[in-house]
Protein backbone atom coordinates (compact mmCIF):
# COMPACT_ATOMS: atom_id res chain seq x y z
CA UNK A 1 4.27 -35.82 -22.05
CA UNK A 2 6.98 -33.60 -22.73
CA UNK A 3 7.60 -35.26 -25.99
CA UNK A 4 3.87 -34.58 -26.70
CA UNK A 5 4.42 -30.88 -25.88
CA UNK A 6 7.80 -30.36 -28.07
CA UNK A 7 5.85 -32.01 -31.60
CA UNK A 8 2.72 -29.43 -30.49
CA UNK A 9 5.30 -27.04 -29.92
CA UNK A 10 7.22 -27.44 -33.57
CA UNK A 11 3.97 -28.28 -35.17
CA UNK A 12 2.58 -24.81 -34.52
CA UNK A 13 5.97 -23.00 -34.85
CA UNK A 14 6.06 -24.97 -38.29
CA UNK A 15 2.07 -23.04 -39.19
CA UNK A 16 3.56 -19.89 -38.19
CA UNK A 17 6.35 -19.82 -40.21
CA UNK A 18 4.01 -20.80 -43.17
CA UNK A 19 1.65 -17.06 -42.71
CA UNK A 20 1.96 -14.87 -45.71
CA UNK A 21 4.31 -12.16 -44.86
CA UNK A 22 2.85 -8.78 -44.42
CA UNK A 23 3.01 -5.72 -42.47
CA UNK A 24 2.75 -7.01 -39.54
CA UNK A 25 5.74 -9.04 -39.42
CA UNK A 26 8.02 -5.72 -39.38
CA UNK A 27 5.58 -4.45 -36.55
CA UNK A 28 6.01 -7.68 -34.22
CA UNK A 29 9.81 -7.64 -34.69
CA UNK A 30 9.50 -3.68 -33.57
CA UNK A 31 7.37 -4.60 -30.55
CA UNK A 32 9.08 -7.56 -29.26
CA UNK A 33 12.36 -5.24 -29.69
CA UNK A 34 11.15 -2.59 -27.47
CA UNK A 35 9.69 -4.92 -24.65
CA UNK A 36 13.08 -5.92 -23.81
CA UNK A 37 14.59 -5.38 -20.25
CA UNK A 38 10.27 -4.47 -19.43
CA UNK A 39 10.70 -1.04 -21.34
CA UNK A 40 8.23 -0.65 -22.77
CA UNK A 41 6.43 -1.63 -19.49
CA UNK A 42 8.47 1.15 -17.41
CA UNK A 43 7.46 3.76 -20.52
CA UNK A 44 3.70 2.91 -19.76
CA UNK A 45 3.73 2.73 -15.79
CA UNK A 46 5.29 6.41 -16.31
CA UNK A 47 2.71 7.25 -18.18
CA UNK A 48 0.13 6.05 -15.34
CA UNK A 49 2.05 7.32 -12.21
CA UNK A 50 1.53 10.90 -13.50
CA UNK A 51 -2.25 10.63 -12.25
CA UNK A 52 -2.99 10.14 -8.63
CA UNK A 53 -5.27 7.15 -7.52
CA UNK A 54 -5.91 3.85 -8.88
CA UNK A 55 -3.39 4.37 -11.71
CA UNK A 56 -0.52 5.14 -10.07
CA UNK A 57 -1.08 2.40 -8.02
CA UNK A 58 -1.42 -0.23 -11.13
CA UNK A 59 1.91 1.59 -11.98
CA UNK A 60 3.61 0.67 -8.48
CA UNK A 61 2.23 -2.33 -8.26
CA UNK A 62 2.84 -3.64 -12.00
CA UNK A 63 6.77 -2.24 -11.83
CA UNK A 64 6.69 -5.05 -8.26
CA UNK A 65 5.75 -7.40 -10.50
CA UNK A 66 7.89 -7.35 -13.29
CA UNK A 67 10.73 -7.50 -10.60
CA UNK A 68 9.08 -10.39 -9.29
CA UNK A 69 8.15 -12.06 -12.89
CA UNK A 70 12.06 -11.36 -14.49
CA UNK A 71 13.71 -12.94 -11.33
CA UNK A 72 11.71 -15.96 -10.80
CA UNK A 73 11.60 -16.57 -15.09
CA UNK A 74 15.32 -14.86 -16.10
CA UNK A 75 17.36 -16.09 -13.13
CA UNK A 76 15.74 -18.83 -12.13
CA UNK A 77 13.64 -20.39 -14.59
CA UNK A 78 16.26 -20.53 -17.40
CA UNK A 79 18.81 -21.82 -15.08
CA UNK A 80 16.78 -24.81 -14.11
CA UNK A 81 15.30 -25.84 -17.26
CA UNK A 82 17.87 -25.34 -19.75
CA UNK A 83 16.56 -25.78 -23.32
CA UNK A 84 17.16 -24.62 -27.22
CA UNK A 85 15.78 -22.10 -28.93
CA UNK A 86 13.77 -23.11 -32.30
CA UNK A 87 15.94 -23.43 -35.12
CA UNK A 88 15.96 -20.70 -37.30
CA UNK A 89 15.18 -22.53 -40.36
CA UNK A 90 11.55 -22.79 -39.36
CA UNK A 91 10.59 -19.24 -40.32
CA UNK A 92 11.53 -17.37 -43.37
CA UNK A 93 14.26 -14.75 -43.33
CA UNK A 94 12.61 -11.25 -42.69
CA UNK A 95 10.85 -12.54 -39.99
CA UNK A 96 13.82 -13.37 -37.67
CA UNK A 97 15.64 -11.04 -35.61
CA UNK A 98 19.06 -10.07 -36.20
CA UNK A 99 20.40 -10.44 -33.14
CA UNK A 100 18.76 -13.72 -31.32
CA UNK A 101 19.23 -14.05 -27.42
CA UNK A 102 21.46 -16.86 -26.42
CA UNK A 103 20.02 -17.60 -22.99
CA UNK A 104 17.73 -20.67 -22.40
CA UNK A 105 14.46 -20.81 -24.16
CA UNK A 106 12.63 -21.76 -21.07
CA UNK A 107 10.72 -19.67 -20.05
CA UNK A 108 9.75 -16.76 -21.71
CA UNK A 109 10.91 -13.61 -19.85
CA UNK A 110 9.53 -10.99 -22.64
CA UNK A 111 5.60 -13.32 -21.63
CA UNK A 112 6.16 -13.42 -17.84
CA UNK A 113 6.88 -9.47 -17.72
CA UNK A 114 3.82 -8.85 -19.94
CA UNK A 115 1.77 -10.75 -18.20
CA UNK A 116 3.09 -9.92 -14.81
CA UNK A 117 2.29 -5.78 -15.28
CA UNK A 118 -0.82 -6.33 -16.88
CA UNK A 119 -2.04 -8.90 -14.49
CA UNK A 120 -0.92 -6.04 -11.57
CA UNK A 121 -2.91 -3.33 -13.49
CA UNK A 122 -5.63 -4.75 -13.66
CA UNK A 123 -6.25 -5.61 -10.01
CA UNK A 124 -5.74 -1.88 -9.48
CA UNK A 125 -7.46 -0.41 -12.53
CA UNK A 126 -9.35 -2.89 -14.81
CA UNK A 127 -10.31 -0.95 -17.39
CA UNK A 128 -6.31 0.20 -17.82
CA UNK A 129 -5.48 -3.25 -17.93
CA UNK A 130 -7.97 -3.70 -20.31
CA UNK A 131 -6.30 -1.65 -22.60
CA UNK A 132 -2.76 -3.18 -22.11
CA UNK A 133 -4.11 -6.32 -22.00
CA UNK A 134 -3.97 -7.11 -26.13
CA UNK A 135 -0.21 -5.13 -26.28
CA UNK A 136 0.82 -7.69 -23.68
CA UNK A 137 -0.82 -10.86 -25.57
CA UNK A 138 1.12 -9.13 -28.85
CA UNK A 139 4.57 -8.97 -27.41
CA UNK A 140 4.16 -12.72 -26.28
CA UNK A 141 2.94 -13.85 -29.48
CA UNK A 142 5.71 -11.79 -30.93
CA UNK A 143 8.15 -14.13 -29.49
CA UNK A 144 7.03 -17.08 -31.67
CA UNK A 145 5.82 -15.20 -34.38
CA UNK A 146 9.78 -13.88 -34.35
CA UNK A 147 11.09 -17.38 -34.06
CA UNK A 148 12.55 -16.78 -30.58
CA UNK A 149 10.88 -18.92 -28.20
CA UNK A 150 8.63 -22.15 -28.44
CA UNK A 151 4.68 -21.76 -27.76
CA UNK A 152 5.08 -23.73 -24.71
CA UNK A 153 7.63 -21.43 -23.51
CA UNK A 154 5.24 -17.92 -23.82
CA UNK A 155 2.65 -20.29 -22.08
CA UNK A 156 5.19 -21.09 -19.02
CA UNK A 157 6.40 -17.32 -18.82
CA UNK A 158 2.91 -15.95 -18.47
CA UNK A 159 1.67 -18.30 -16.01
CA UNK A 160 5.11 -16.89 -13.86
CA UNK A 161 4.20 -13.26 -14.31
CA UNK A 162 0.05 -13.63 -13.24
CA UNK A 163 1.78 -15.59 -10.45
CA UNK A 164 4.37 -13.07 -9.90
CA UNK A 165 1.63 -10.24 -9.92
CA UNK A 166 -0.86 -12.07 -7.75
CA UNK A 167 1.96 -12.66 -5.09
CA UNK A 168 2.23 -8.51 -4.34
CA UNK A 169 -0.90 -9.24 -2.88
CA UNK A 170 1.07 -10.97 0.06
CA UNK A 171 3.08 -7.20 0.87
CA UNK A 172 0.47 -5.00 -0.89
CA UNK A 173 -3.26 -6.12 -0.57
CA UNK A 174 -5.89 -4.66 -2.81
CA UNK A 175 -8.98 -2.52 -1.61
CA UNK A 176 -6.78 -0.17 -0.13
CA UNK A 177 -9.10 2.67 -1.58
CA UNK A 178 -12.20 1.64 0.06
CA UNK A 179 -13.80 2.65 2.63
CA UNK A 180 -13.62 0.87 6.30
CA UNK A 181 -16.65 -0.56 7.49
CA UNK A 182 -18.28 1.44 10.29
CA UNK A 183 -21.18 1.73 12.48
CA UNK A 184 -24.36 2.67 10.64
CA UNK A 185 -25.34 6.12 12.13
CA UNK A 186 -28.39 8.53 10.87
CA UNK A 187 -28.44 11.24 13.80
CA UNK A 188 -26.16 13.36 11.77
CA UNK A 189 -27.41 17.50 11.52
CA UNK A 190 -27.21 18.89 8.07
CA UNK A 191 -25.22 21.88 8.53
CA UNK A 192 -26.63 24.34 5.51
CA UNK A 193 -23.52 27.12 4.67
CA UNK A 194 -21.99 25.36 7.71
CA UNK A 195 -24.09 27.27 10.18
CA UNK A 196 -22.66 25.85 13.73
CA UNK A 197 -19.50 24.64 12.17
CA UNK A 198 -16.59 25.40 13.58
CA UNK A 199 -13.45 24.49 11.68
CA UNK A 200 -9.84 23.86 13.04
CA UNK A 201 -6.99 24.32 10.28
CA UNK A 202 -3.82 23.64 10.55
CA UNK A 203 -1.82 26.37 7.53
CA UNK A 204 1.33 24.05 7.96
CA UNK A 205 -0.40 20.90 6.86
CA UNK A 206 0.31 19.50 3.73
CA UNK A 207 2.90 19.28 1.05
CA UNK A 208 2.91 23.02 0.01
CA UNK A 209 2.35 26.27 1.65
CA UNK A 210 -1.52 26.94 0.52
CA UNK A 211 -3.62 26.56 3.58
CA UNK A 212 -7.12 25.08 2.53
CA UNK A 213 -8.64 28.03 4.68
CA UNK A 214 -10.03 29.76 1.51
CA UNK A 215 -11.86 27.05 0.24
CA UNK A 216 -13.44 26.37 3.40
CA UNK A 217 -14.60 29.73 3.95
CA UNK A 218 -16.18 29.34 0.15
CA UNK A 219 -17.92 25.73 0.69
CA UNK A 220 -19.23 26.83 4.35
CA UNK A 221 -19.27 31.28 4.28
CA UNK A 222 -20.90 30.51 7.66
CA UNK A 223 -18.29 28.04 9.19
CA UNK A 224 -15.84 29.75 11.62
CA UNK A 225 -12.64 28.87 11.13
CA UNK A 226 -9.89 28.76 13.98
CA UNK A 227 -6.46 27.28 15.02
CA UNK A 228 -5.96 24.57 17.27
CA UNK A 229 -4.81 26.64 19.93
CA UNK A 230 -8.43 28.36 20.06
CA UNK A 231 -10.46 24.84 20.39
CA UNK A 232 -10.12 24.79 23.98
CA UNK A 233 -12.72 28.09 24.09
CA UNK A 234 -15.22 26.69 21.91
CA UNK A 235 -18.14 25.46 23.31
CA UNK A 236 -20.91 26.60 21.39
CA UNK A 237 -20.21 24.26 18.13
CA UNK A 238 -22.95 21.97 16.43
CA UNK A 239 -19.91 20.02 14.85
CA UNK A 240 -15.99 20.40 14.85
CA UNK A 241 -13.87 20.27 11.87
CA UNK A 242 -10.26 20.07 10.90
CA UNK A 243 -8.71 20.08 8.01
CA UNK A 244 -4.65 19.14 8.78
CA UNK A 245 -2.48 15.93 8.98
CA UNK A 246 -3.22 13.09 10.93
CA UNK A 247 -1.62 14.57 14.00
CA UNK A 248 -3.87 17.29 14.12
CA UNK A 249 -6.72 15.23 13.13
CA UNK A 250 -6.21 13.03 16.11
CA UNK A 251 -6.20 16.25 18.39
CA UNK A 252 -9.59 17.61 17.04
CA UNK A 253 -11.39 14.40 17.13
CA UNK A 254 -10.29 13.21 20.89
CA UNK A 255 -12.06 16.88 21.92
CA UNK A 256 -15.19 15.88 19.45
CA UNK A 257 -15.42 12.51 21.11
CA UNK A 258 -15.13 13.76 24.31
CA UNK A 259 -18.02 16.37 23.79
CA UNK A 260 -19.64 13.67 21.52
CA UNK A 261 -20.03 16.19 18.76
CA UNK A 262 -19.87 14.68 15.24
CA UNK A 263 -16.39 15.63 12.83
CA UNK A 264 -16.07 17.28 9.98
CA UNK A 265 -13.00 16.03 8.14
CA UNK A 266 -10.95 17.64 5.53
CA UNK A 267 -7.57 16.28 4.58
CA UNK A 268 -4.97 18.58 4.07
CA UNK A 269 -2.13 16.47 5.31
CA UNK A 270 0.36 15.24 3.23
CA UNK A 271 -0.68 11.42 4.03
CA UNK A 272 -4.13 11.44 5.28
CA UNK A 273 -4.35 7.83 6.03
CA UNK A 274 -7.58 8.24 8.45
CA UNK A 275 -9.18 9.91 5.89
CA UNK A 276 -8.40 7.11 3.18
CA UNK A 277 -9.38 4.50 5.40
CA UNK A 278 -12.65 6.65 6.98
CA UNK A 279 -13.05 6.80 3.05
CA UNK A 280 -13.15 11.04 2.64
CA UNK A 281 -10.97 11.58 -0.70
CA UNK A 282 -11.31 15.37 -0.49
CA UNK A 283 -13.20 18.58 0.37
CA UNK A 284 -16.07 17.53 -2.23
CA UNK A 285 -16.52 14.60 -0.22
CA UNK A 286 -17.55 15.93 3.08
CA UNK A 287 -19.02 18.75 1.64
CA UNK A 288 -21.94 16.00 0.15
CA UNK A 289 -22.27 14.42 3.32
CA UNK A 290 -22.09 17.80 5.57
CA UNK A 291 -24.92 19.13 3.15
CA UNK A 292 -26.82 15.80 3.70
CA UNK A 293 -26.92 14.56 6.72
CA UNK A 294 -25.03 11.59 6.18
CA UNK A 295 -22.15 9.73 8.11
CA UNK A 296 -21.26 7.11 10.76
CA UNK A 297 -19.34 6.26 13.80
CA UNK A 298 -16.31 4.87 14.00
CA UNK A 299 -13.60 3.25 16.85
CA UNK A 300 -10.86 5.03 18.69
CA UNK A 301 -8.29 4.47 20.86
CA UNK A 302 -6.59 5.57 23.99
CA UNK A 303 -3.15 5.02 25.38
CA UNK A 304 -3.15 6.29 29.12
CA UNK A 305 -4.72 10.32 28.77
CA UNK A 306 -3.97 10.21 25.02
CA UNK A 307 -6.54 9.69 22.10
CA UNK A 308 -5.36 8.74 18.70
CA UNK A 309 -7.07 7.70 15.28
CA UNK A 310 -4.18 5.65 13.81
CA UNK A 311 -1.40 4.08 15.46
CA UNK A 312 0.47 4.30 18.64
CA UNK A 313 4.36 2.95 18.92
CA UNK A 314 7.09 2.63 21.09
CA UNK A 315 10.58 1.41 20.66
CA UNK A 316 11.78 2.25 17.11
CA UNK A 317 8.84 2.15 14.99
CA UNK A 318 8.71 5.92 15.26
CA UNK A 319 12.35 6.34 13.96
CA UNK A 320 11.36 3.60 10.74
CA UNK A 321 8.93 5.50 10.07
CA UNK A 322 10.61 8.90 10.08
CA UNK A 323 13.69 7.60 7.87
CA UNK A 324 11.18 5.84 5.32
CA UNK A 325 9.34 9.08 4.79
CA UNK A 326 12.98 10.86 3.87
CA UNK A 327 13.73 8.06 1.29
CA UNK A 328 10.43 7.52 -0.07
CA UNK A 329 10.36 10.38 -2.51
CA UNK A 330 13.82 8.99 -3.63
CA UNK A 331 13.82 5.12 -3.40
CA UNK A 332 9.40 4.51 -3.83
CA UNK A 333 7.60 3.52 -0.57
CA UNK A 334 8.58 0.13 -0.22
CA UNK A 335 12.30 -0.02 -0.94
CA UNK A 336 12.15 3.25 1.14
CA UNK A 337 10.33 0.96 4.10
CA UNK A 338 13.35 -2.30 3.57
CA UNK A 339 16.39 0.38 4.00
CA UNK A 340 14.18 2.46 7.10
CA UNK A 341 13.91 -0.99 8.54
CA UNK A 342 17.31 -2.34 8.19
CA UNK A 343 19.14 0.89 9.22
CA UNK A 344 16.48 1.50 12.84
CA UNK A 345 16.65 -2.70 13.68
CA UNK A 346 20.59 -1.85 13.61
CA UNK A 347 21.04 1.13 15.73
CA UNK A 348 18.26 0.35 18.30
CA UNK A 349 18.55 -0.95 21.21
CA UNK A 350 15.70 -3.88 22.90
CA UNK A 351 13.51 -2.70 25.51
CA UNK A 352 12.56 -4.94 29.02
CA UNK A 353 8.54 -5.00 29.33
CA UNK A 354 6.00 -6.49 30.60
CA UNK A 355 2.97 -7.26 28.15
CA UNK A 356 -0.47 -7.86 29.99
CA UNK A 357 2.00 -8.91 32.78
CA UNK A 358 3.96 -10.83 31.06
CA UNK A 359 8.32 -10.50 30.53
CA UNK A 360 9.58 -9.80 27.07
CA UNK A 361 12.28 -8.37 25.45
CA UNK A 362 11.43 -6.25 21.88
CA UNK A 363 12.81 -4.19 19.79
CA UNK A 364 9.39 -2.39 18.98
CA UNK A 365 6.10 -2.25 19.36
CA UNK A 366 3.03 -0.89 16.95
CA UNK A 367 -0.71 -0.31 18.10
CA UNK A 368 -3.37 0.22 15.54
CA UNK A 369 -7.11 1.74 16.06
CA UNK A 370 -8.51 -1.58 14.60
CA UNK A 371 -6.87 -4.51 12.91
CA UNK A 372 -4.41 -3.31 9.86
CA UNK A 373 -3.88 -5.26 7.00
CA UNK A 374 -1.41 -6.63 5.80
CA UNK A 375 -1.13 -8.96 8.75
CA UNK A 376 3.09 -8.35 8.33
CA UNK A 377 4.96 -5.70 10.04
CA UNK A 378 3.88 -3.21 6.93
CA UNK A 379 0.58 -2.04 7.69
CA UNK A 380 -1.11 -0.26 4.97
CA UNK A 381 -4.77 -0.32 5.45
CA UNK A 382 -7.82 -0.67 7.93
CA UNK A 383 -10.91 -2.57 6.14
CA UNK A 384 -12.90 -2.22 9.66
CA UNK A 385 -13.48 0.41 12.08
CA UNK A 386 -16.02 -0.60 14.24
CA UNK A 387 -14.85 -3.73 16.27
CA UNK A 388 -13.62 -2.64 18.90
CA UNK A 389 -10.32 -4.10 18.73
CA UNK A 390 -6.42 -3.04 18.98
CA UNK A 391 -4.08 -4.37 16.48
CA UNK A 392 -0.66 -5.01 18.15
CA UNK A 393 2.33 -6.35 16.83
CA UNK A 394 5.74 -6.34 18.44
CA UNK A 395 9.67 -7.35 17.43
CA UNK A 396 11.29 -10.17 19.90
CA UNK A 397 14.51 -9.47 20.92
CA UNK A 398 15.11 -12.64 22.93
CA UNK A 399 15.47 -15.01 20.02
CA UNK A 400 19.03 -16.06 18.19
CA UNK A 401 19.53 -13.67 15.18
CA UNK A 402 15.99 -11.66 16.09
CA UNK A 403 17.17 -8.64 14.01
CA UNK A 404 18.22 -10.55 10.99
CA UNK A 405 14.87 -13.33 10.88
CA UNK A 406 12.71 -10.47 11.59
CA UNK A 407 13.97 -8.64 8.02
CA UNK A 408 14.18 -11.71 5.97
CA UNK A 409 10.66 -12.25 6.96
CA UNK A 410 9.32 -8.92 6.17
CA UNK A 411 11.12 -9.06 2.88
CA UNK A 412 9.58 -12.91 2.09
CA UNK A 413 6.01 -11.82 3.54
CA UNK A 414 6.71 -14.62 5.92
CA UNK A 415 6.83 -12.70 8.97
CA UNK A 416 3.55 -14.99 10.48
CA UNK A 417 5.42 -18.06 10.75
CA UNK A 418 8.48 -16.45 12.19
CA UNK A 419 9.35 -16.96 16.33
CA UNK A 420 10.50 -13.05 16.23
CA UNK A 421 7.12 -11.65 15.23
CA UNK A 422 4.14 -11.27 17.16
CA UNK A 423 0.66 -10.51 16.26
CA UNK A 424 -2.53 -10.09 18.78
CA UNK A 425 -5.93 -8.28 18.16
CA UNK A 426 -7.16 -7.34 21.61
CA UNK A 427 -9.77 -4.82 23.60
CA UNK A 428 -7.33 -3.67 25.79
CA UNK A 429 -2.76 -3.80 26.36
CA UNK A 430 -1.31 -3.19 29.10
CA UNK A 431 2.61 -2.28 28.86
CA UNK A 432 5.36 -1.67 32.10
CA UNK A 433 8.58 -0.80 30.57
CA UNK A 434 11.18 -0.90 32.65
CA UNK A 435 14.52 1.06 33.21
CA UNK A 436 14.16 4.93 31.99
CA UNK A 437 11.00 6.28 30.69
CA UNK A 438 10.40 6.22 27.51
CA UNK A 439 8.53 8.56 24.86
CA UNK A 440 5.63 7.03 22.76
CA UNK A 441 4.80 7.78 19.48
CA UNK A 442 0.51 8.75 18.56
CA UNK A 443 -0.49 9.16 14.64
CA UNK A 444 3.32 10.62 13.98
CA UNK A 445 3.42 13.19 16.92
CA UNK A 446 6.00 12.26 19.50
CA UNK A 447 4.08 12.04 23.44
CA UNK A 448 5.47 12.08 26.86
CA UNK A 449 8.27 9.35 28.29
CA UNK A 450 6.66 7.23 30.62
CA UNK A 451 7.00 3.85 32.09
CA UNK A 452 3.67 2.75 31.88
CA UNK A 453 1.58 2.68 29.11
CA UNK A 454 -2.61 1.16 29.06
CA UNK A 455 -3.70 1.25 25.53
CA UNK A 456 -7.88 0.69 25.32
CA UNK A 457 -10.10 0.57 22.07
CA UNK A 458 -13.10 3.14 22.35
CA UNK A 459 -15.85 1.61 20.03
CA UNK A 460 -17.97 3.78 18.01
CA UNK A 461 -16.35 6.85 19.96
CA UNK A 462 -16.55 9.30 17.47
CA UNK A 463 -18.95 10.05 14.69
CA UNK A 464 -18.13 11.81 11.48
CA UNK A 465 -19.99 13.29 8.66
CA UNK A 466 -18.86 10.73 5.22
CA UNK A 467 -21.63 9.97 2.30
């Protein structure tokens, strides 16, 4: 078979050679030039990281691939299948580059990364990997066409960068901009001007000093807008809003559960990650739905007198979390997340609890408001939020080299089928930790040491205005 494949392979390197030279020889020698070491990928992910949403992510994602593409076909493709390059006599003169690369033939590297980026676009953006998609399937053919690599070797390169790209998956799944599921709900009051709306805001919120008050005042003139520290003397509201980070989010909505009056969400944090997973982009968003009528109900959770919307920790989760958000602007969120990790799992120290009454020793513990995917230790998004359930996962401490197995299997995306890693979805947790009380951690805001912590999902506790 392989002999089969090398006479396909020189036959068609033999008909390309034997195309009239034109044009577009010079401009195939020029592309396959500047796709080497991926930069001409890099240039274009720049290009669509300087737009927020679906873009930057292809650009994230694509720039994962190529790392994943290069390794697998550079360093570990060409070592194991050593092979020649075609012999230069099989083109004519201007069409072969000056320089040709020495390494093995096998596989294509300049295919795999071209594939790999535009295979990771497109599961973020189709239509901009639409676009890429014929410069990608030019730089590979530019490889033959330039005498530099076999047919069979472009064809083995990009079936290693689609692979490549379709493995981020495993760390990184896709959907993370839509919507959670939630409870169907139509009792919802159309709030006209935002008559009965009363509106918490937090001016410190966000990533820069303009508090979203103005804008709020101009969608709703008859909202009435307050701080946090006033929503204890409110009691003649219709609906409550907020517009803040997730910590003050959480705040607002435990007293709109508790009074069972539908929310009115604006983010103005710097993550929002209820609203992306509720599925509110923005103030347009909830302004449609506020005008309308329209929105659902969605789960909650408690941890002893303590609501939250997101996640609940304890051990040194918090303190990951913390460091990755210092490096992140530096390093990119998930080399940010490996370094976080590495530096907390060495500094921290296990804790002795008991788990629904039973003995363990971890090194941390993370409860979600509904089951987070991905199902390793980096969750990233909610795709339901009305099943009552707690996601929990927790570190073991009691196992030979915990520490170490627990970060090689975060960094594989093995983490499932490791001893050290734990994973339940459950109603209800209850935790004793013993020795000295310790603090717990709710949607980023530090809460009170204690020993014992009872964590319970609230099902469809809270409804919220979202079209």
């Amino acid at each position: 078979m392989w002999r089969r494949v090398s006479r396909l392979d020189e036959d068609l390197m033999r008909r390309s050679g034997r195309l009239s030279s034109s044009p577009v020889d010079r401009a195939l020698k020029r592309l396959t030039r500047t796709a080497n070491h991926s930069l001409l990928w890099f240039a274009i992910a720049g290009l669509l990281a300087l737009r927020k949403g679906p873009t930057r992510r292809a650009a994230l994602r694509g720039a994962a691939a190529i790392a994943g593409a290069s390794t697998s076909a550079n360093l570990v493709g060409k070592t194991l299948f050593p092979r020649r390059r075609p012999a230069a006599e099989l083109l004519p003169v201007p069409r072969r580059l000056s320089k040709r690369p020495t390494s093995s033939s096998f596989p294509s590297g300049h295919a795999a990364s071209a594939a790999a980026f535009t295979t990771a676009v497109a599961m973020e953006s189709p239509l901009a990997g639409a676009m890429i998609a014929p410069l990608a399937a030019a730089v590979a053919y530019s490889r033959v066409h330039t005498g530099v690599h076999w047919p069979s070797d472009v064809a083995a390169g990009s079936a290693v960068g689609v692979s490549a790209a379709l493995l981020t998956r495993r760390w990184w799944p896709t959907g993370v901009n839509e919507p959670a599921a939630a409870y169907e709900h139509a009792d919802h009051t159309p709030l006209h001007e935002g008559e009965g709306l009363v509106v918490v805001v937090n001016p410190q919120a966000g990533p820069n000093d303009e508090s979203p008050a103005a804008a709020i005042v101009e969608e709703w003139p008859k909202a009435r807008v307050i701080t946090l520290d006033e929503l204890d003397g409110v009691t003649d509201a219709k609906a409550l809003g907020v517009a803040g980070g997730d910590g003050t989010v959480a705040a607002v909505a435990a007293v709109a559960a508790e009074r069972d009056l539908p929310l009115v969400l604006v983010p103005a944090g710097t993550l929002n990650h209820f609203a992306r997973d509720v599925g509110i982009t923005g103030l347009h968003d909830t302004a449609r739905a506020v005008a309308a009528g329209e929105g659902v109900r969605v789960d909650l959770a408690t941890v002893n007198d303590l609501w939250f919307v997101n996640t609940a920790s304890l051990g040194g989760y918090p303190d990951m979390v913390r460091v990755r958000e210092k490096l992140e602007k530096r390093w990119g969120k998930w080399p940010a997340a490996g370094i976080a990790m590495a530096r907390v799992l060495k500094s921290s120290r296990p804790l002795h609890m008991e788990i629904d009454g039973e003995k363990h020793l971890v090194w941390m513990l993370f409860v979600g408001n509904g089951p987070y995917r991905p199902k390793g230790f980096a969750p990233t998004m909610r795709p339901r939020l009305n099943d009552g359930l707690l996601d929990v996962r927790y570190i073991r401490a009691d196992t030979r080299f915990s520490r170490l197995r627990f970060f090689l299997g975060a960094l594989l995306g093995s983490l499932q089928q490791s001893r050290t890693y734990k994973h339940l979805e459950v109603r209800s947790l209850d935790v004793r930790v013993h020795g000295k009380p310790i603090a717990i951690a709710t949607d980023g805001e530090v809460g009170p040491r204690d020993n014992h912590f009872a964590f319970r999902s609230r099902p469809a506790a809270l409804g919220i205005y979202r079209p």
